[in-house]
PDB file of N, CA and C in Angstrom:
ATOM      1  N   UNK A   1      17.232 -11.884 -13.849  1.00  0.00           N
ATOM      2  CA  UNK A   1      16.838 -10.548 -13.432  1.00  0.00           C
ATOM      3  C   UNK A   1      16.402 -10.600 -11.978  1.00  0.00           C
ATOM      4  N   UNK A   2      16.429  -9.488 -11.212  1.00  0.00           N
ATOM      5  CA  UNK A   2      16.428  -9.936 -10.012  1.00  0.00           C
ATOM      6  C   UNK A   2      14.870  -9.451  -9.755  1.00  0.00           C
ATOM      7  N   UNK A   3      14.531  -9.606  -8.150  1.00  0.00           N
ATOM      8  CA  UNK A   3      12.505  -9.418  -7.616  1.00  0.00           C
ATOM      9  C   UNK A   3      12.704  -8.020  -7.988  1.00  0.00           C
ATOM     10  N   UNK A   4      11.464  -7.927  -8.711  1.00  0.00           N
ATOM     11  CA  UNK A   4      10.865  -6.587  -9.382  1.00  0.00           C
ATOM     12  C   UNK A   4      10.419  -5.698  -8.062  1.00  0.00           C
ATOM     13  N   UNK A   5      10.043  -6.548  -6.972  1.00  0.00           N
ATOM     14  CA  UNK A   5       9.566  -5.601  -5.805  1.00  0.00           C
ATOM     15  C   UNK A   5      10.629  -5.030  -4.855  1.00  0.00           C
ATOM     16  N   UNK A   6      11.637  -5.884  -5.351  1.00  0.00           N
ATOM     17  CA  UNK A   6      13.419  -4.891  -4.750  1.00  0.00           C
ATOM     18  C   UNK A   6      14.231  -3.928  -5.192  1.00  0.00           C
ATOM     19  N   UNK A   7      13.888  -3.538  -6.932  1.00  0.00           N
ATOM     20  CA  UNK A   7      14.456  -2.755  -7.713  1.00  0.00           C
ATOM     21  C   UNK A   7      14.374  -1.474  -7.275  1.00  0.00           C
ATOM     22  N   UNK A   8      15.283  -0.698  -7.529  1.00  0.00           N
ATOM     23  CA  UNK A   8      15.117   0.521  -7.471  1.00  0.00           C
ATOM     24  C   UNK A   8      14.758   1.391  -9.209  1.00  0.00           C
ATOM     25  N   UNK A   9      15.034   0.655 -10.107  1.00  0.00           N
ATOM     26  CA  UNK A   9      15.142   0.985 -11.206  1.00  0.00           C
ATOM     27  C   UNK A   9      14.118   1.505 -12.156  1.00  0.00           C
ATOM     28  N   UNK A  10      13.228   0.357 -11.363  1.00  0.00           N
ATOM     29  CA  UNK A  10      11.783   0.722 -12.268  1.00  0.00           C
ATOM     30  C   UNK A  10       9.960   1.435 -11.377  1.00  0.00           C
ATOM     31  N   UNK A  11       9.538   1.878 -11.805  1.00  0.00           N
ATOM     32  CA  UNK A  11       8.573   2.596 -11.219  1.00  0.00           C
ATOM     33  C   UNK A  11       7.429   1.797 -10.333  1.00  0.00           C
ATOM     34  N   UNK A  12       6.928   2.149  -9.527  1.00  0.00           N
ATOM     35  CA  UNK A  12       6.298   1.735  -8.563  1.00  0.00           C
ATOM     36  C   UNK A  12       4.791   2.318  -8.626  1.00  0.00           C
ATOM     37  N   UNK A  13       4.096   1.270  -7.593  1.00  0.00           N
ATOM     38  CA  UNK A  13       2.930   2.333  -6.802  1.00  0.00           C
ATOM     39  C   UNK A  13       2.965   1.868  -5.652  1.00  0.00           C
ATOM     40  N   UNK A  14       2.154   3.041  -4.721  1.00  0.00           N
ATOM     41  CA  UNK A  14       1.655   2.554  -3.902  1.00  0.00           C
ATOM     42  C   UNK A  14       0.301   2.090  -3.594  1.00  0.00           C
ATOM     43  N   UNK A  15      -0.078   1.002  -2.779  1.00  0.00           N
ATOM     44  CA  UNK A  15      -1.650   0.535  -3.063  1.00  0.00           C
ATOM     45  C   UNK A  15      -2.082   0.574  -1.684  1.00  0.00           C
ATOM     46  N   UNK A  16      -3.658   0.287  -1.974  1.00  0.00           N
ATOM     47  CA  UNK A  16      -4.137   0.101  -0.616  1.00  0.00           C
ATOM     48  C   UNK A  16      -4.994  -0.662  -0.959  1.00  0.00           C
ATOM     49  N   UNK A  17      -5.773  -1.702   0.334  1.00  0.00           N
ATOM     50  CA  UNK A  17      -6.975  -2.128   0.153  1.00  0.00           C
ATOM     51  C   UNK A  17      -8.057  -1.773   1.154  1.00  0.00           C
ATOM     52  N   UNK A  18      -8.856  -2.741   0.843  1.00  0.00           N
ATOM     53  CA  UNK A  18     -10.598  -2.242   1.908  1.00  0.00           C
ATOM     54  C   UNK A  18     -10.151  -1.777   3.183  1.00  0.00           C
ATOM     55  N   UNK A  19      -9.085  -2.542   3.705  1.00  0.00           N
ATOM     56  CA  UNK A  19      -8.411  -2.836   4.629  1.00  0.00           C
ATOM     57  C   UNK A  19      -7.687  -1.810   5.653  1.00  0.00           C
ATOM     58  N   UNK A  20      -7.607  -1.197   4.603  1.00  0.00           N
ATOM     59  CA  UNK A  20      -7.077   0.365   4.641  1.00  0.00           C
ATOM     60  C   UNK A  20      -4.989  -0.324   5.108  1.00  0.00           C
ATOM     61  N   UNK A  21      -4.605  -1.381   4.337  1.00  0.00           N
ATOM     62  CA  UNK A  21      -3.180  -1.773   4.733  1.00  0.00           C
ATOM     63  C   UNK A  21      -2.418  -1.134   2.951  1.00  0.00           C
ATOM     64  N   UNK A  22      -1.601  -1.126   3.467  1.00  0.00           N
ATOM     65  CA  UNK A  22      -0.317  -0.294   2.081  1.00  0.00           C
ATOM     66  C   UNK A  22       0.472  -1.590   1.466  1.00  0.00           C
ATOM     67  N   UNK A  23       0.995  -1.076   0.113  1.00  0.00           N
ATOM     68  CA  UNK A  23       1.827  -2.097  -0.410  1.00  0.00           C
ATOM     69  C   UNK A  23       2.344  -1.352  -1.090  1.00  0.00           C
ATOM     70  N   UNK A  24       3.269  -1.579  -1.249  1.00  0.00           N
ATOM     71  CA  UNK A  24       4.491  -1.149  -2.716  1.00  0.00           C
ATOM     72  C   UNK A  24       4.444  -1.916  -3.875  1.00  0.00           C
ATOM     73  N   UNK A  25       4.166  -1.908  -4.987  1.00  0.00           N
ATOM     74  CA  UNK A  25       3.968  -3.241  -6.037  1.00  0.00           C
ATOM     75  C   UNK A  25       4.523  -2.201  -7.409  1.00  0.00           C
ATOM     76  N   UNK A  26       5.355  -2.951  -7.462  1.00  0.00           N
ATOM     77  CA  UNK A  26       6.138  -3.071  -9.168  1.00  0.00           C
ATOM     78  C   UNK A  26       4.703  -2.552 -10.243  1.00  0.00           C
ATOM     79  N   UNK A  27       5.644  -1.866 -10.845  1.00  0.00           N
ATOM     80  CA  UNK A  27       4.221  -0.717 -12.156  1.00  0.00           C
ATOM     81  C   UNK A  27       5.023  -1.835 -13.725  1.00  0.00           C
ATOM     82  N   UNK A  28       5.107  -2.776 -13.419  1.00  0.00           N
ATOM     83  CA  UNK A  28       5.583  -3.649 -14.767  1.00  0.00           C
ATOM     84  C   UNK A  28       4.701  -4.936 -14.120  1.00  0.00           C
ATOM     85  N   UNK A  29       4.239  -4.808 -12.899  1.00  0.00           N
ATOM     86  CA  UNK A  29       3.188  -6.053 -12.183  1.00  0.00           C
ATOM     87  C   UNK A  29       1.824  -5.453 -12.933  1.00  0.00           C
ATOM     88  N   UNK A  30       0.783  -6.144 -12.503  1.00  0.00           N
ATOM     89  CA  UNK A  30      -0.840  -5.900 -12.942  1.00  0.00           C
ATOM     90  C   UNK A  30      -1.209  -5.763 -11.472  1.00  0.00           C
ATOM     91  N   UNK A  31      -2.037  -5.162 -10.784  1.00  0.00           N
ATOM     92  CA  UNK A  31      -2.196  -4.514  -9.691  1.00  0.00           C
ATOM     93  C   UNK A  31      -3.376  -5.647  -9.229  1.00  0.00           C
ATOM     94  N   UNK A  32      -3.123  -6.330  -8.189  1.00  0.00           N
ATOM     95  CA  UNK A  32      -3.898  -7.602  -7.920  1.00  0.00           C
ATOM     96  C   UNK A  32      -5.229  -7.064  -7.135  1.00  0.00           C
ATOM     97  N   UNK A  33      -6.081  -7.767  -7.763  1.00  0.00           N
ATOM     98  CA  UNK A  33      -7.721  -7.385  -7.339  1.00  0.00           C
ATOM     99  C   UNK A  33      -7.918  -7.400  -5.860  1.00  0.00           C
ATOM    100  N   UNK A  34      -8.852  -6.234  -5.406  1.00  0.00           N
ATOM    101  CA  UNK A  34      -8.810  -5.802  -4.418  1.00  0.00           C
ATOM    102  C   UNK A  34      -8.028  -4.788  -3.795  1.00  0.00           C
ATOM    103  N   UNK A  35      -7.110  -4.421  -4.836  1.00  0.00           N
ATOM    104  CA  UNK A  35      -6.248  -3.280  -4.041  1.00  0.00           C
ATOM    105  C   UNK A  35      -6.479  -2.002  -5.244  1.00  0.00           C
ATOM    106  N   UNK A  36      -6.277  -0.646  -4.508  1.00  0.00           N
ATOM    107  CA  UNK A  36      -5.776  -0.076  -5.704  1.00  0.00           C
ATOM    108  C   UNK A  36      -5.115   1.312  -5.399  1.00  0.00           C
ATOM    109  N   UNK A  37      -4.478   1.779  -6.899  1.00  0.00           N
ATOM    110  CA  UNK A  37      -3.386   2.560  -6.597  1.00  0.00           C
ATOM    111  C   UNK A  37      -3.634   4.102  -5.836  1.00  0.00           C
ATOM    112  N   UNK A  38      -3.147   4.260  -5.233  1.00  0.00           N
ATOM    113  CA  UNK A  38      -2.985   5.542  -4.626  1.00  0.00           C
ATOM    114  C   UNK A  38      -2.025   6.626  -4.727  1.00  0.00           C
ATOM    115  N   UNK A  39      -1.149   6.266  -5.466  1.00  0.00           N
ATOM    116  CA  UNK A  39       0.251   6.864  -6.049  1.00  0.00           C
ATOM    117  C   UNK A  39       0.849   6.064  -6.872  1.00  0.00           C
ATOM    118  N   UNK A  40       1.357   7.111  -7.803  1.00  0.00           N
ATOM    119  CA  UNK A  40       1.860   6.223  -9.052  1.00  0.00           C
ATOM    120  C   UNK A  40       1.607   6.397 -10.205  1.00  0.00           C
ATOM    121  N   UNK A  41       2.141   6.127 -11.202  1.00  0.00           N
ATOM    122  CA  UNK A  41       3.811   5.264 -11.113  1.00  0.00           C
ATOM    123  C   UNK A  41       4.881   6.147 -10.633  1.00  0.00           C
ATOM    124  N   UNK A  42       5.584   6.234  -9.824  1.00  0.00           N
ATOM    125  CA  UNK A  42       6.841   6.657  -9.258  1.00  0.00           C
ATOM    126  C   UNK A  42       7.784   6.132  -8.937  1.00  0.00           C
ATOM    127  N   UNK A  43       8.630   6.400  -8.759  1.00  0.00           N
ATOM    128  CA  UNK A  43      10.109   5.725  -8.506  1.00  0.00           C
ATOM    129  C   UNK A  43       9.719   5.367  -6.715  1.00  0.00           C
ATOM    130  N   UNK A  44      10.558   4.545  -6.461  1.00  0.00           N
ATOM    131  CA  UNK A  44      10.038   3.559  -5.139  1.00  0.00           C
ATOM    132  C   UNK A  44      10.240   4.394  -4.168  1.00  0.00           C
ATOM    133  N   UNK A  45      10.834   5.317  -3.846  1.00  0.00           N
ATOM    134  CA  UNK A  45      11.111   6.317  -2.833  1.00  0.00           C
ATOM    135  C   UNK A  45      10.023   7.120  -2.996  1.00  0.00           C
ATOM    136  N   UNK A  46       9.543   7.285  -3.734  1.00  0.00           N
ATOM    137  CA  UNK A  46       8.122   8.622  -3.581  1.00  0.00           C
ATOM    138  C   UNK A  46       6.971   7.863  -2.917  1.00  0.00           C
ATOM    139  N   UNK A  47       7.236   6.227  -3.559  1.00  0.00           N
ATOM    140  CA  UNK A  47       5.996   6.117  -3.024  1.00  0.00           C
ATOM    141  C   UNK A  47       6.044   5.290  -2.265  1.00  0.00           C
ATOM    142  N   UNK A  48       7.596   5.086  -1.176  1.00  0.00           N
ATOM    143  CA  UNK A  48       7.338   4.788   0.277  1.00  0.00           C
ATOM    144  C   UNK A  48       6.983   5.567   1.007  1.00  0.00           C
ATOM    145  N   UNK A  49       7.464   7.469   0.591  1.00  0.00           N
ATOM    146  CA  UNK A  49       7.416   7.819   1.316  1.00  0.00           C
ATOM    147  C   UNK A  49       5.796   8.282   1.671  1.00  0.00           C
ATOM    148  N   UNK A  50       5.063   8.261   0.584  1.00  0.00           N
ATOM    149  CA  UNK A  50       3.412   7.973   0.463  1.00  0.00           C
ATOM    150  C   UNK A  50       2.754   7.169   1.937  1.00  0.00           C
ATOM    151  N   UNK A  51       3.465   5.658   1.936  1.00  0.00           N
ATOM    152  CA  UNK A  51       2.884   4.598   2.713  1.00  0.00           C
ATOM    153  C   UNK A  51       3.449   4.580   4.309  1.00  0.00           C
ATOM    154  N   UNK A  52       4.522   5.524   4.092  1.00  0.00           N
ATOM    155  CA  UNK A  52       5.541   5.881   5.773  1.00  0.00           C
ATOM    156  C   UNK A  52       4.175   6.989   6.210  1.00  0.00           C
ATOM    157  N   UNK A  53       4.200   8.252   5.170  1.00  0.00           N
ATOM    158  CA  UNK A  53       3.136   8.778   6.010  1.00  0.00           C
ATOM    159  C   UNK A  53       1.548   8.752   6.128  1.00  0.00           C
ATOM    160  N   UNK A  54       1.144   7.654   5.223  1.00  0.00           N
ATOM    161  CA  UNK A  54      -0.294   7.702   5.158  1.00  0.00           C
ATOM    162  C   UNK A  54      -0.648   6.215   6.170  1.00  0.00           C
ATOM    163  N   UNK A  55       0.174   4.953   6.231  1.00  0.00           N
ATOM    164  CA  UNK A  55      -0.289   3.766   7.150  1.00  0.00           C
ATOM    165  C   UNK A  55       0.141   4.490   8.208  1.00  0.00           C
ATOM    166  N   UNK A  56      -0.216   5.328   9.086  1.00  0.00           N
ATOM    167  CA  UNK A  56      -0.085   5.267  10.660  1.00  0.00           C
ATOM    168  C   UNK A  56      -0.703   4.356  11.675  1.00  0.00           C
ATOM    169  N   UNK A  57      -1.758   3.616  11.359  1.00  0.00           N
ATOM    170  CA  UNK A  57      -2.183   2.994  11.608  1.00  0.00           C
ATOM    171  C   UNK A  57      -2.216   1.058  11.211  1.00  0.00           C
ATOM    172  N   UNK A  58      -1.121   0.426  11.700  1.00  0.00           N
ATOM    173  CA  UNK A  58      -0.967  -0.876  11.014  1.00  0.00           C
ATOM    174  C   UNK A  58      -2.216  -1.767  11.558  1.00  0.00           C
ATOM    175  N   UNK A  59      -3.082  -1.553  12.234  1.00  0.00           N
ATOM    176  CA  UNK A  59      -4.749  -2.350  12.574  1.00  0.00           C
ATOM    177  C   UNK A  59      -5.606  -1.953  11.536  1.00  0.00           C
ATOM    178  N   UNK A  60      -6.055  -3.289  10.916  1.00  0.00           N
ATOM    179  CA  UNK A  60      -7.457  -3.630   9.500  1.00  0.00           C
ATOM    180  C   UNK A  60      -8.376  -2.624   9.942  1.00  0.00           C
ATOM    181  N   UNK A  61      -9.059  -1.854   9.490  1.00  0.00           N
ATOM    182  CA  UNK A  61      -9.622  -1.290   9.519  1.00  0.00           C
ATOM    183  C   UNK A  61     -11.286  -2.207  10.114  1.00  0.00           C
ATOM    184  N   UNK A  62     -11.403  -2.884   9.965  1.00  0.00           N
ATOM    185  CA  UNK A  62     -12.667  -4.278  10.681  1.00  0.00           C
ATOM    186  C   UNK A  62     -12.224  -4.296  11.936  1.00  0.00           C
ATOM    187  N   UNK A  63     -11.104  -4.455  12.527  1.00  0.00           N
ATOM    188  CA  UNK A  63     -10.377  -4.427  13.742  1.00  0.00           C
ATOM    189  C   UNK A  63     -10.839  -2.925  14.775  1.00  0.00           C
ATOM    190  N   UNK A  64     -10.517  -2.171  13.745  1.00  0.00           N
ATOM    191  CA  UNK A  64     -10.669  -0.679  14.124  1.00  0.00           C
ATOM    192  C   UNK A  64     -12.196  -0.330  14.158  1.00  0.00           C
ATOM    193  N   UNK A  65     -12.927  -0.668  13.821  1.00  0.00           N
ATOM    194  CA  UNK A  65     -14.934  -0.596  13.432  1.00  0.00           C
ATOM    195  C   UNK A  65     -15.305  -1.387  14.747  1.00  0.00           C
ATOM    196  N   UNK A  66     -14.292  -2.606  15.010  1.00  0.00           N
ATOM    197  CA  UNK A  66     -14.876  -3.452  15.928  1.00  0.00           C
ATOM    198  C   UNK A  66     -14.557  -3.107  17.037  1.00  0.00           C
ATOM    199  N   UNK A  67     -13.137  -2.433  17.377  1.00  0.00           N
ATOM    200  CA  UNK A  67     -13.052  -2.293  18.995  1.00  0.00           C
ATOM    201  C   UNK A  67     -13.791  -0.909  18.910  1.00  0.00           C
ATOM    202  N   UNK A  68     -14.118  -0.004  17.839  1.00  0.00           N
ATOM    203  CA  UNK A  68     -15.136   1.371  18.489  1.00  0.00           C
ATOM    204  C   UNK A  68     -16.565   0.851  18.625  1.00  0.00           C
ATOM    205  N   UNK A  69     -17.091   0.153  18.235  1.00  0.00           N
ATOM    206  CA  UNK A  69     -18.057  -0.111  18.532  1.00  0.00           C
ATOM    207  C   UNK A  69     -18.194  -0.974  20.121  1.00  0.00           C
ATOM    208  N   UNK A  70     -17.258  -1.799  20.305  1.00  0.00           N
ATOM    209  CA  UNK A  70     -17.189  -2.316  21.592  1.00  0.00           C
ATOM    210  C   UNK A  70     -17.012  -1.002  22.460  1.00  0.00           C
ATOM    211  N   UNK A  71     -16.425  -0.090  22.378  1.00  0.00           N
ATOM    212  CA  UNK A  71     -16.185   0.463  23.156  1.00  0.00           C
ATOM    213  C   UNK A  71     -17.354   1.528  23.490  1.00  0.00           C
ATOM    214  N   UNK A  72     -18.352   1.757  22.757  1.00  0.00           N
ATOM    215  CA  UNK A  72     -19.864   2.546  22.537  1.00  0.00           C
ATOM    216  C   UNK A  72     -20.509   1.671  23.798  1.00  0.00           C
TER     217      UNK A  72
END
């Protein structure tokens, strides 16, 4: 059978963590600690298109806390 995270076949989510970073993870996976779902279960196109418009920002969110505060 081929990677569950390449299928188009079977339902998806999309996740996030503290981090505020996105993932796509297989809804036949167990959703690995520290992240969690934000959409879902959907077919993999709904919920890229979730993570196309909600990560605008690809910098950790610690990254992002740290240069505003440098910049105060």
């Amino acid at each position: 059978m081929s990677n569950p995270f390449e299928r188009d076949d079977i339902l998806h989510y999309a996740l996030v963590n503290d981090e505020g970073q996105y993932s796509m993870w297989p809804a036949t996976n167990d959703v690995p600690e520290g992240w969690t779902v934000v959409h879902g279960p959907a077919d993999r196109g709904a919920c890229h298109e979730i993570i196309e418009s909600s990560w605008t920002d690809m910098r950790p969110m610690s990254l992002v806390r740290f240069m505003e505060s440098a910049s105060d």
